[in-house]
PDB file of N, CA and C in Angstrom:
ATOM      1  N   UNK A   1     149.622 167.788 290.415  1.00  0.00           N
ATOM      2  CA  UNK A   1     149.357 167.377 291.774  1.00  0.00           C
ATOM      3  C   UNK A   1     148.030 167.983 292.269  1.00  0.00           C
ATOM      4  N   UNK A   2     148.048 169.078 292.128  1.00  0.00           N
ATOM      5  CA  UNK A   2     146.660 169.749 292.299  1.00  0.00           C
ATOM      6  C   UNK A   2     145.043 169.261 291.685  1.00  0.00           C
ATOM      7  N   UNK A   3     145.377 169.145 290.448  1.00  0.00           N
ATOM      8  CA  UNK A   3     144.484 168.467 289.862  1.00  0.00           C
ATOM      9  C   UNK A   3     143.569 167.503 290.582  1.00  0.00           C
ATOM     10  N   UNK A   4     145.218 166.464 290.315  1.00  0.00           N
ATOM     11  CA  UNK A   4     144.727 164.695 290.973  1.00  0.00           C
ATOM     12  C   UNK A   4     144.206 165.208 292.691  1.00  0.00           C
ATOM     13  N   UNK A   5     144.403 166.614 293.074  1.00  0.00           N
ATOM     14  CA  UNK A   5     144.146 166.116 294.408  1.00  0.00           C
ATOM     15  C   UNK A   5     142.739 166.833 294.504  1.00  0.00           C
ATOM     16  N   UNK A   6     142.095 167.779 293.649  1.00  0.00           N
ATOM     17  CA  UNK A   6     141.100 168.883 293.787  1.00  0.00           C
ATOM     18  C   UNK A   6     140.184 167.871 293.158  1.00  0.00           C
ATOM     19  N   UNK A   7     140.441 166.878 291.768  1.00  0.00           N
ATOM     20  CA  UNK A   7     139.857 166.640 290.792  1.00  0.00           C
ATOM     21  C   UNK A   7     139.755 167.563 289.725  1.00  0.00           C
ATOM     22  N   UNK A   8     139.559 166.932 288.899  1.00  0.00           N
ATOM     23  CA  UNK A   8     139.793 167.574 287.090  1.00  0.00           C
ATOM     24  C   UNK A   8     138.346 168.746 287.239  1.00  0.00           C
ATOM     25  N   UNK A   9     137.007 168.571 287.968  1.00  0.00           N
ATOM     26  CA  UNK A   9     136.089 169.251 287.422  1.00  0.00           C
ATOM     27  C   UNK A   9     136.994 170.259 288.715  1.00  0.00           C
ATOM     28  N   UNK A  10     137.238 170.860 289.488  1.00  0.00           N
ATOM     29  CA  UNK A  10     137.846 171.593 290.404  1.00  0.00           C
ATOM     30  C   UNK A  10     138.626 172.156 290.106  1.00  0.00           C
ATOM     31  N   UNK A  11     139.472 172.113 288.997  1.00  0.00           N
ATOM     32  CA  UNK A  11     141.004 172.861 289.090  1.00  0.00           C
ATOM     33  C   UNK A  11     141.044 173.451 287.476  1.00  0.00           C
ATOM     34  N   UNK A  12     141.265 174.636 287.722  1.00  0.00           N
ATOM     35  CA  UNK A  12     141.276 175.626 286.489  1.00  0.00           C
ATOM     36  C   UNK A  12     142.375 176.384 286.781  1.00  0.00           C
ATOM     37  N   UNK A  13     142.888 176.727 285.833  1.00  0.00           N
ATOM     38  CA  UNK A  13     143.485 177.874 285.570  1.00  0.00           C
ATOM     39  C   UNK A  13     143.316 179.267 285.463  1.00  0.00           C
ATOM     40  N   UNK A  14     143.462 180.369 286.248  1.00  0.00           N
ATOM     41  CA  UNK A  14     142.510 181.310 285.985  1.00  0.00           C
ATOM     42  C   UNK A  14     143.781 182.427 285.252  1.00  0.00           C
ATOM     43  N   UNK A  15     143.385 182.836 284.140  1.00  0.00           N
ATOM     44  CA  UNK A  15     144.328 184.230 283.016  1.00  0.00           C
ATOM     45  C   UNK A  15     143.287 185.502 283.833  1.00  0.00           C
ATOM     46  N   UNK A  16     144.116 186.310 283.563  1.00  0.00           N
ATOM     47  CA  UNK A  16     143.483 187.804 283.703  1.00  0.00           C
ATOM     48  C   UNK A  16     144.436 188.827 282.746  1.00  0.00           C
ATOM     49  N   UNK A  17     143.526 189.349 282.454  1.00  0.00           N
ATOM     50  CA  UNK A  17     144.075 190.402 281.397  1.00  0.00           C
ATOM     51  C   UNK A  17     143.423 191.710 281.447  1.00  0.00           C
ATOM     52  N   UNK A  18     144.127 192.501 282.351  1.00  0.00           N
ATOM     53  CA  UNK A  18     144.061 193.714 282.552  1.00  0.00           C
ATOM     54  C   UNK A  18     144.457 195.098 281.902  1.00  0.00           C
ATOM     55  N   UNK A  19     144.627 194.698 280.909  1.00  0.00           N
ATOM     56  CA  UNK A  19     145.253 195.634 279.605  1.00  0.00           C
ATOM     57  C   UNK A  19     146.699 195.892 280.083  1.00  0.00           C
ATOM     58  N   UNK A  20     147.508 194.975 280.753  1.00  0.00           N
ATOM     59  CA  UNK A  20     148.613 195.554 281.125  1.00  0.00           C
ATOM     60  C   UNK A  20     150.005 194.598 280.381  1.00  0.00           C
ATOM     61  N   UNK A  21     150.618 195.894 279.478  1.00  0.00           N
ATOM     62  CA  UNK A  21     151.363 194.519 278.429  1.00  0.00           C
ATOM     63  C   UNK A  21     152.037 193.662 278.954  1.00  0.00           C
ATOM     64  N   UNK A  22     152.535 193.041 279.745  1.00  0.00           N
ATOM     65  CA  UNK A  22     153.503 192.638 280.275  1.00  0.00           C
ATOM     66  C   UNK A  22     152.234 191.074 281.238  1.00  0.00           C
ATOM     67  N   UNK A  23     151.152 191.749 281.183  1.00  0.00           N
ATOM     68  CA  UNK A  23     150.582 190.669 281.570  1.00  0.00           C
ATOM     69  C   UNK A  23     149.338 189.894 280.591  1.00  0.00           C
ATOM     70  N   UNK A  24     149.679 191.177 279.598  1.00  0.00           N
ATOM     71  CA  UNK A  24     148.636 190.220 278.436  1.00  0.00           C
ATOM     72  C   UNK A  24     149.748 189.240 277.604  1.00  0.00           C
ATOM     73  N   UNK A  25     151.170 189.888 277.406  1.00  0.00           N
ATOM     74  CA  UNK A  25     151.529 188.705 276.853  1.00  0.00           C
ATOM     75  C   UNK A  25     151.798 187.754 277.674  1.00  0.00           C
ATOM     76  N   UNK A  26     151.631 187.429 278.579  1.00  0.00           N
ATOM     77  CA  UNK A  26     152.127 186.431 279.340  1.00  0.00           C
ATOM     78  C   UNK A  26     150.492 185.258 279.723  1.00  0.00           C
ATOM     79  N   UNK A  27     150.018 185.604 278.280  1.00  0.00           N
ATOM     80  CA  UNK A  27     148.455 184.711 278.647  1.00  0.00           C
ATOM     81  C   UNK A  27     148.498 183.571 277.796  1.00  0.00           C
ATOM     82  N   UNK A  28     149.125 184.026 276.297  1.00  0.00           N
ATOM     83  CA  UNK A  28     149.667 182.887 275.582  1.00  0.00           C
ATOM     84  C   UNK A  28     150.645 181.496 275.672  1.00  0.00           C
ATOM     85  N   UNK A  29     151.483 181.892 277.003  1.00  0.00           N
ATOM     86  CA  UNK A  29     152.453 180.873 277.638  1.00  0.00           C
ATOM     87  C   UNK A  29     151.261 180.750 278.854  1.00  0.00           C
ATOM     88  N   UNK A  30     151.002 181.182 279.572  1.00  0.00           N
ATOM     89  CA  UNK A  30     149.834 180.305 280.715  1.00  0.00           C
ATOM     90  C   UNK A  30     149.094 179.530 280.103  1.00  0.00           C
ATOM     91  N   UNK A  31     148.260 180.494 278.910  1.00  0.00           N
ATOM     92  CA  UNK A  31     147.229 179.160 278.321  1.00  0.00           C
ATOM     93  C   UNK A  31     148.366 177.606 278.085  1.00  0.00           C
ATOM     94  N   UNK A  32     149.059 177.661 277.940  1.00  0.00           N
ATOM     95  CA  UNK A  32     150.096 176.363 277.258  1.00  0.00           C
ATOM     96  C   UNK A  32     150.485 175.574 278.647  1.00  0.00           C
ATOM     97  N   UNK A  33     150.882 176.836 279.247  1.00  0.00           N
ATOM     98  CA  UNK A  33     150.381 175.803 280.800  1.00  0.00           C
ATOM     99  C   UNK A  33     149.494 174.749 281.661  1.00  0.00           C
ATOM    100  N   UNK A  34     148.491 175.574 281.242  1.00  0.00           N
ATOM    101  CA  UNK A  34     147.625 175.003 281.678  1.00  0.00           C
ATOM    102  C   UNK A  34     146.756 173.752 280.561  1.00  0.00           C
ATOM    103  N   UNK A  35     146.954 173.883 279.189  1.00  0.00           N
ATOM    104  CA  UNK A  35     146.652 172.703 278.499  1.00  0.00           C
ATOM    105  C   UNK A  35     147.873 171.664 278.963  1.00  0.00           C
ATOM    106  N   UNK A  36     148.995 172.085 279.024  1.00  0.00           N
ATOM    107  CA  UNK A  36     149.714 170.381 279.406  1.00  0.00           C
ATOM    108  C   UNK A  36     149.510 169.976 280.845  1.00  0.00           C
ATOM    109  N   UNK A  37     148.995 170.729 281.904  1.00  0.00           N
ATOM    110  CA  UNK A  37     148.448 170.552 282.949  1.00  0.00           C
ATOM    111  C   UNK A  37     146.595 170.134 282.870  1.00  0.00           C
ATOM    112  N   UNK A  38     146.748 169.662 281.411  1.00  0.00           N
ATOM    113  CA  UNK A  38     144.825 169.501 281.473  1.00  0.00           C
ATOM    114  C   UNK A  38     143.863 169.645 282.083  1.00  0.00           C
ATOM    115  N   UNK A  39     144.146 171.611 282.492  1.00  0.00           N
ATOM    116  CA  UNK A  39     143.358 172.086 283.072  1.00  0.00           C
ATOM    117  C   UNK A  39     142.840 173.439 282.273  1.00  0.00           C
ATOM    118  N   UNK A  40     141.281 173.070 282.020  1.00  0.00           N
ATOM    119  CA  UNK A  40     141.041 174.044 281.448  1.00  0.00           C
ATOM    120  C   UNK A  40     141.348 176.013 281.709  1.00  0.00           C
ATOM    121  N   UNK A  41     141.291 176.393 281.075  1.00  0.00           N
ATOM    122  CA  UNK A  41     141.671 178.156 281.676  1.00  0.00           C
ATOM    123  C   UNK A  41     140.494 178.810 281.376  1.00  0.00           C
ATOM    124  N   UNK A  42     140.501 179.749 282.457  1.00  0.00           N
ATOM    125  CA  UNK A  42     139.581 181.081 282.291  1.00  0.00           C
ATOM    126  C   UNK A  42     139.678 182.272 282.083  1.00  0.00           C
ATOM    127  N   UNK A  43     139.722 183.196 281.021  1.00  0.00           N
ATOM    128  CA  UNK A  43     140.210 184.075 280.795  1.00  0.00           C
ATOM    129  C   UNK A  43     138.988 185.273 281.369  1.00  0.00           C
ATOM    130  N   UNK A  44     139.785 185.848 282.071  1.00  0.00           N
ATOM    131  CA  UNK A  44     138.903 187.047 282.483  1.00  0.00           C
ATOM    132  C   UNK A  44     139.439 188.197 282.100  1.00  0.00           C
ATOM    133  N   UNK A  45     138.531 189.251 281.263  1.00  0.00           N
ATOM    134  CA  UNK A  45     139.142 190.451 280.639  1.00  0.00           C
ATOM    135  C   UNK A  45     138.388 191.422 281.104  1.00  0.00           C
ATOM    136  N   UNK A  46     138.977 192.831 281.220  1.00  0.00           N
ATOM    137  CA  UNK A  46     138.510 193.784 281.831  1.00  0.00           C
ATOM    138  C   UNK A  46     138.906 194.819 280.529  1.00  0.00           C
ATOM    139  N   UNK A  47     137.716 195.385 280.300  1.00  0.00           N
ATOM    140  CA  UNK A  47     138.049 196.551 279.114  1.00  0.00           C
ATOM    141  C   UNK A  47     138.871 197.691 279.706  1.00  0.00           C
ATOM    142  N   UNK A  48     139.941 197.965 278.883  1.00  0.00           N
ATOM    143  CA  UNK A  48     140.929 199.376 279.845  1.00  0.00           C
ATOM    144  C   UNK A  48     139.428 200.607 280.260  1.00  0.00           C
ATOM    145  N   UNK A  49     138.931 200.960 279.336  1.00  0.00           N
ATOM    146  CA  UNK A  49     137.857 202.304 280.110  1.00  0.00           C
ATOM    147  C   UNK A  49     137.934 201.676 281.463  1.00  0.00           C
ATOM    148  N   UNK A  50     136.957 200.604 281.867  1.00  0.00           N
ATOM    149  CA  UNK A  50     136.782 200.059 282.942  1.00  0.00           C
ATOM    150  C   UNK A  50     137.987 200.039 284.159  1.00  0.00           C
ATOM    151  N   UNK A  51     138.993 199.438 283.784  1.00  0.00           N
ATOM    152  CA  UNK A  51     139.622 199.682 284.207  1.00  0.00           C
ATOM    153  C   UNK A  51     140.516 200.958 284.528  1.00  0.00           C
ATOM    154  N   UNK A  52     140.856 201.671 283.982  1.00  0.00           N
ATOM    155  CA  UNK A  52     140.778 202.962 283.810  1.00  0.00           C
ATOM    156  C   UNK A  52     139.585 203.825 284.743  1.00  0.00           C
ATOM    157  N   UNK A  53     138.799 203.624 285.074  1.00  0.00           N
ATOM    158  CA  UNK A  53     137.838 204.626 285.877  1.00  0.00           C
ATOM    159  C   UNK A  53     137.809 203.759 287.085  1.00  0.00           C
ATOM    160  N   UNK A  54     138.497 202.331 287.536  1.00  0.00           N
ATOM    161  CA  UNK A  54     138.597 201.248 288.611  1.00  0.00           C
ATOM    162  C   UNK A  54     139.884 201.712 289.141  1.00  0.00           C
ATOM    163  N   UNK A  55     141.119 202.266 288.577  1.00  0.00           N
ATOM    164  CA  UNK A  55     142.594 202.243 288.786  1.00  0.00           C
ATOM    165  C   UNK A  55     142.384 203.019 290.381  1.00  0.00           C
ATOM    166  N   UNK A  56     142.406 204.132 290.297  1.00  0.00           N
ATOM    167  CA  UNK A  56     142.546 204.550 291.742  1.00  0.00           C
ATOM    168  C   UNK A  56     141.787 203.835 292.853  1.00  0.00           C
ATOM    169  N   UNK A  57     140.237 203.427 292.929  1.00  0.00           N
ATOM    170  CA  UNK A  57     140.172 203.004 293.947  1.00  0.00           C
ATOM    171  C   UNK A  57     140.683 201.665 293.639  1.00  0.00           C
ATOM    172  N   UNK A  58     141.251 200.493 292.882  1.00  0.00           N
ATOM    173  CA  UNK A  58     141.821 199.486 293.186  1.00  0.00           C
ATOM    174  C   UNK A  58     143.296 199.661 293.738  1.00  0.00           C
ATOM    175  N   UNK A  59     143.969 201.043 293.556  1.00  0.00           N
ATOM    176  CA  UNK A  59     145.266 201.786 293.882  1.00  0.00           C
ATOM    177  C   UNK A  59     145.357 201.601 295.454  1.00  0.00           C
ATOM    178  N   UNK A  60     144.049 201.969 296.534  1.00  0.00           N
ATOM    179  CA  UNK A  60     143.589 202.502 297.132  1.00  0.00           C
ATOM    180  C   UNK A  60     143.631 201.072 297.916  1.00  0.00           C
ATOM    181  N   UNK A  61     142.765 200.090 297.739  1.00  0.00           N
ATOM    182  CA  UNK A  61     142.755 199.008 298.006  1.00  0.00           C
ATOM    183  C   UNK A  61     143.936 197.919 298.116  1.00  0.00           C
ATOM    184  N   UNK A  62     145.040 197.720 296.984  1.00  0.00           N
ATOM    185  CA  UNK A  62     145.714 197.215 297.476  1.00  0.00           C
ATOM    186  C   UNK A  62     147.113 197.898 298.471  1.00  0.00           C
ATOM    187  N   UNK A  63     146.775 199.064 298.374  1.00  0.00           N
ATOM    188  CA  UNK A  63     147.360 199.178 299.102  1.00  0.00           C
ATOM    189  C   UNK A  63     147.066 199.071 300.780  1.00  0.00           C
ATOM    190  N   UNK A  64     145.720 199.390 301.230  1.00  0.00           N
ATOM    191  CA  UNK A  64     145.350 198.916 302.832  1.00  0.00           C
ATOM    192  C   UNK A  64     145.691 197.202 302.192  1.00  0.00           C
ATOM    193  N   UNK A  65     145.745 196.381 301.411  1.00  0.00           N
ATOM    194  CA  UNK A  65     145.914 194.833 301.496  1.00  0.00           C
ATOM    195  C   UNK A  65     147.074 194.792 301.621  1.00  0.00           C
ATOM    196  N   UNK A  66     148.090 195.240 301.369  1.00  0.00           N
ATOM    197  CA  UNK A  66     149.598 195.425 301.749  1.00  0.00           C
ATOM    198  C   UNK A  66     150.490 196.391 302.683  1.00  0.00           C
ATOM    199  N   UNK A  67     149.725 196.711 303.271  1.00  0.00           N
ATOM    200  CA  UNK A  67     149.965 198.015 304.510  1.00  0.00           C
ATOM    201  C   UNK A  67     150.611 198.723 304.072  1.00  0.00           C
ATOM    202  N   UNK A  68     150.753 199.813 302.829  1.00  0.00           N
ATOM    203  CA  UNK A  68     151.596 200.911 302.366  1.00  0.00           C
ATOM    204  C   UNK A  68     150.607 201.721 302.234  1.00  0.00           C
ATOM    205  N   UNK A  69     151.583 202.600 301.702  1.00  0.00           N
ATOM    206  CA  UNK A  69     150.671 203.881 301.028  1.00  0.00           C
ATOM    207  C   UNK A  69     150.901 204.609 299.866  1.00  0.00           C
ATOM    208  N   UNK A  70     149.404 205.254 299.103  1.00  0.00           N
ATOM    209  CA  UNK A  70     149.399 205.437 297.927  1.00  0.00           C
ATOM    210  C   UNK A  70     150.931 206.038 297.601  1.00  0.00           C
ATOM    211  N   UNK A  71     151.265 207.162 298.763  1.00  0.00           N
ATOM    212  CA  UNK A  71     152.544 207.779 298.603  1.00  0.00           C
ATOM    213  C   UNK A  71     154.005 207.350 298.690  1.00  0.00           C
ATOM    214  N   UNK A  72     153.802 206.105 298.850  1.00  0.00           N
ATOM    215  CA  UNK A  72     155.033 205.030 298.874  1.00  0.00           C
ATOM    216  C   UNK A  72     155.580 204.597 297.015  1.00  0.00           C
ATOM    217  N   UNK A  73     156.629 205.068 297.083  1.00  0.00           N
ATOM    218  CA  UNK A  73     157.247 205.202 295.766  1.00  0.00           C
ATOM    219  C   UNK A  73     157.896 203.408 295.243  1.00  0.00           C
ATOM    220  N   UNK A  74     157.998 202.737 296.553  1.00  0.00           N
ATOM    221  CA  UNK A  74     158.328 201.780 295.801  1.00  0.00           C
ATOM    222  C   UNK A  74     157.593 200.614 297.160  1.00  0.00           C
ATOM    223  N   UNK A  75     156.523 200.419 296.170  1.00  0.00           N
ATOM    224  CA  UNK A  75     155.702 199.500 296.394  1.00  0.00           C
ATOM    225  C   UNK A  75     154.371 198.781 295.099  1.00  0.00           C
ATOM    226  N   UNK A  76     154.262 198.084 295.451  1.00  0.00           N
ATOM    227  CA  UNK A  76     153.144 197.114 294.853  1.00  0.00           C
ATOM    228  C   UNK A  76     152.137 197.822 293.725  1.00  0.00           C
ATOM    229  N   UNK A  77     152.450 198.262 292.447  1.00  0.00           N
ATOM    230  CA  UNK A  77     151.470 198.930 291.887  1.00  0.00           C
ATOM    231  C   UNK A  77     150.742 198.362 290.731  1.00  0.00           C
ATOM    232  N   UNK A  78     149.681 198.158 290.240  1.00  0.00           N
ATOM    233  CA  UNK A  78     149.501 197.439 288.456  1.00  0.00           C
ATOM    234  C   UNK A  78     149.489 198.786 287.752  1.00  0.00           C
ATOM    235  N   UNK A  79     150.820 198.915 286.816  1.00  0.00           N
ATOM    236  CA  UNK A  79     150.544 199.423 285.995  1.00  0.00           C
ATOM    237  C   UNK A  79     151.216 199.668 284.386  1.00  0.00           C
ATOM    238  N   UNK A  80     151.305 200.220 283.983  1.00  0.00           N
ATOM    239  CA  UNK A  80     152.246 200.236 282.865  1.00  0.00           C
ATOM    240  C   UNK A  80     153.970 200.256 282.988  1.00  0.00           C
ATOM    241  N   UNK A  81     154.354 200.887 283.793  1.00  0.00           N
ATOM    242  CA  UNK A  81     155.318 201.633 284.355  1.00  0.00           C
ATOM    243  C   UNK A  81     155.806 200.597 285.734  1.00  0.00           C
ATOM    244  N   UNK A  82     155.027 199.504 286.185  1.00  0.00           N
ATOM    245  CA  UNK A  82     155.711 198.905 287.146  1.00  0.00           C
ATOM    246  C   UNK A  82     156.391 197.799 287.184  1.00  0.00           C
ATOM    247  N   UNK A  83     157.175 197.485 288.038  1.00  0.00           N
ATOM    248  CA  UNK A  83     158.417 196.962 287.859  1.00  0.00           C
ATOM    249  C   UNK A  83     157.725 195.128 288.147  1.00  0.00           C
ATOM    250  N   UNK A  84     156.865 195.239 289.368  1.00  0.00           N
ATOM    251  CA  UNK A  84     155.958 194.292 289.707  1.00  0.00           C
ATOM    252  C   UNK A  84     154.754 193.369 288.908  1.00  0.00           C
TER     253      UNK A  84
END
């Protein structure tokens, strides 16, 4: 629906792969998604160092985007260990 309504050059699929297992395997079933949705995908990868020296202030950030705080035990986190 999106497609037909954006047009084919408009509508992508976007993967991200943040070194986080739970969301790298889950790039092999999106890509499959998005080919029977004949929409091409974009894979965007972030090397862990990078990410890794990004973690706290992106920690930092979503959390003012979700009004919690770093010290909030059960809230919104990317990480190895989260439930989210």
């Amino acid at each position: 629906m999106y497609r037909d309504l954006f047009g084919p050059e408009n509508y992508y699929i976007e993967l991200q792969d943040h070194a986080i297992s739970r969301q790298t395997e889950s790039i092999p079933s999106s890509s499959k998604i998005a080919s029977r949705a004949q929409a091409p995908d974009h894979l965007h990868q972030r090397r862990p160092v990078l990410w890794t020296a990004d973690a706290d202030a992106h920690d930092v950030l979503l959390c003012i985007g979700t009004g919690s705080l770093v010290s909030d035990t059960n809230r919104l986190k990317y990480d190895e260990t989260s439930s989210t």
